[in-house]
Protein backbone atom coordinates (compact mmCIF):
# COMPACT_ATOMS: atom_id res chain seq x y z
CA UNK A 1 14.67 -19.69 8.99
CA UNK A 2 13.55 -17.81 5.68
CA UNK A 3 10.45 -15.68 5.59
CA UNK A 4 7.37 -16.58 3.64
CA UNK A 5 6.28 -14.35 0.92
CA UNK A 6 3.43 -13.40 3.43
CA UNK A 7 5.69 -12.18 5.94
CA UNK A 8 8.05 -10.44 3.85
CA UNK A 9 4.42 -8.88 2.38
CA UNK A 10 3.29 -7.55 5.60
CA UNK A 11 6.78 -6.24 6.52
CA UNK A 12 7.59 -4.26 3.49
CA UNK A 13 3.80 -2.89 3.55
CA UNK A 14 4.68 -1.79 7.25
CA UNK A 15 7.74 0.00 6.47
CA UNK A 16 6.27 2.43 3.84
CA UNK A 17 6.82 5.67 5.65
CA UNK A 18 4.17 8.25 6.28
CA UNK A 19 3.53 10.61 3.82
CA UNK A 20 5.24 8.36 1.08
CA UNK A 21 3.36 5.57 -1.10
CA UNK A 22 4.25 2.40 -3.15
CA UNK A 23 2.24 0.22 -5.24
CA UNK A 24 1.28 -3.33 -5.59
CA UNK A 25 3.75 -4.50 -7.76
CA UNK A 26 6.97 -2.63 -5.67
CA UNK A 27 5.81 -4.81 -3.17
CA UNK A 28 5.92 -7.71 -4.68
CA UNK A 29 8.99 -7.02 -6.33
CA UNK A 30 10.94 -6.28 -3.18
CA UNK A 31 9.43 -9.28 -1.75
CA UNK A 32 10.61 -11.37 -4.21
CA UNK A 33 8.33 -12.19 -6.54
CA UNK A 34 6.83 -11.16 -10.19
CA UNK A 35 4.58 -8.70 -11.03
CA UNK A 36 1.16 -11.21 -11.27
CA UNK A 37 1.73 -11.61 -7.44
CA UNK A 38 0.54 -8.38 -7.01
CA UNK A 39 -2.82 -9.68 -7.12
CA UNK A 40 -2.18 -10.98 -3.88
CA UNK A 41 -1.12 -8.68 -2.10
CA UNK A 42 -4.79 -7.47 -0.61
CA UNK A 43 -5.30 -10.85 0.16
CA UNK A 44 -1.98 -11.20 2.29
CA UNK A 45 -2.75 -7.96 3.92
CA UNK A 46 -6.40 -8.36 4.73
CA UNK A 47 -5.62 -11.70 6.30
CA UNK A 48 -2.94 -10.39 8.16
CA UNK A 49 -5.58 -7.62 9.84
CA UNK A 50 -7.79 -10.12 10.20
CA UNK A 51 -4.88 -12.23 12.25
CA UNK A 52 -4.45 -9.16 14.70
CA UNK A 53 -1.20 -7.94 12.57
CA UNK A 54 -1.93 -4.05 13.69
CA UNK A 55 -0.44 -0.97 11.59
CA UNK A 56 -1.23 -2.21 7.87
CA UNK A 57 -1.26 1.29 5.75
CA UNK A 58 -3.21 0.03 3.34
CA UNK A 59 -3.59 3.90 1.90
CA UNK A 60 0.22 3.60 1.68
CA UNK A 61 -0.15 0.92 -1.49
CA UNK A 62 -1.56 2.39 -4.86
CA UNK A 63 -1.89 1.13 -8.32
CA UNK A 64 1.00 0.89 -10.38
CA UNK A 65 -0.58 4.44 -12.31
CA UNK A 66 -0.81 6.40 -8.76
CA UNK A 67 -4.39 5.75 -8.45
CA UNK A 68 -5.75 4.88 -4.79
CA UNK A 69 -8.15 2.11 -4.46
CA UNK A 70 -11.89 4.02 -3.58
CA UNK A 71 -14.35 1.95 -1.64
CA UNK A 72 -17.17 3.64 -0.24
CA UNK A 73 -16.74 2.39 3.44
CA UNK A 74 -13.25 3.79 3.38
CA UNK A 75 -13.33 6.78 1.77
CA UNK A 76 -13.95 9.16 4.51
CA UNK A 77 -11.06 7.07 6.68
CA UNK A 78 -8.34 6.77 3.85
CA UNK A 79 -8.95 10.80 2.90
CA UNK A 80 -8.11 11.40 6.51
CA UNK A 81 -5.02 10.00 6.64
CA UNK A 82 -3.74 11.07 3.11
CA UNK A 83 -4.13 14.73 4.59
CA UNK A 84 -2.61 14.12 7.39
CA UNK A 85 0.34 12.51 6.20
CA UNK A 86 0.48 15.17 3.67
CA UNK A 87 -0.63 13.34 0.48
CA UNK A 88 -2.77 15.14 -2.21
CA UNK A 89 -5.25 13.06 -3.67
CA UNK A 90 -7.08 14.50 -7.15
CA UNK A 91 -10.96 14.10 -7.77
CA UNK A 92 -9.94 11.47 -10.25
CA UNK A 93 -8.45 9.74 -7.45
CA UNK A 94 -4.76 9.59 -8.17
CA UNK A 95 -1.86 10.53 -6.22
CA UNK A 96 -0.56 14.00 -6.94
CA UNK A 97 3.50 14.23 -7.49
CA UNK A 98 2.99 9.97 -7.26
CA UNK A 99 6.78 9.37 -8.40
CA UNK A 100 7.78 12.21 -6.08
CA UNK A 101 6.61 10.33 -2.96
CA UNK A 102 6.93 6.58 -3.61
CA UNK A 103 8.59 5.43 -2.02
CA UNK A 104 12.06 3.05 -2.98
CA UNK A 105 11.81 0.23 -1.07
């Protein structure tokens, strides 16, 4: 039976290794689809936490410009794990040597 574009979402998203980063619109690509489903791709994911689906790296997927997506409740958590993983994140908020470490799905 074929995957849903949901599934093949929240697969891809969990196969971005550590320390490497892709954006939106890679995943949508490699899951089949055109760049406006990008916009979805949040949605999918947040859904799929809220389901129990454990594992999302949501500080693995960036804008298509290298810039991470800032939230105030998050911050502290997502700067954790970028420096762990070894990602440098600027005080602009975008990903330092971005086409370096996305990752090629």
């Amino acid at each position: 039976m074929d995957k849903t574009f949901s599934e093949r979402v929240i697969e891809a998203a969990l196969s971005i290794p550590p320390g490497k980063v892709a954006t939106y619109g890679d995943l949508a690509r490699v899951c089949g689809a055109g760049p406006m489903a990008a916009q979805s791709i949040t949605t999918i994911l947040g859904r799929a936490a809220d389901q129990g689906v454990l594992g999302i790296p949501f500080h693995r997927i960036v804008y298509a410009d290298g810039r991470v997506w800032k939230n105030q409740h998050y911050n502290v958590a997502r700067a954790k794990l970028y420096r762990a993983e070894g990602i440098m994140v600027d005080d602009r908020g975008y990903i330092r040597d971005f086409h370096q470490i996305r990752h090629h799905f």
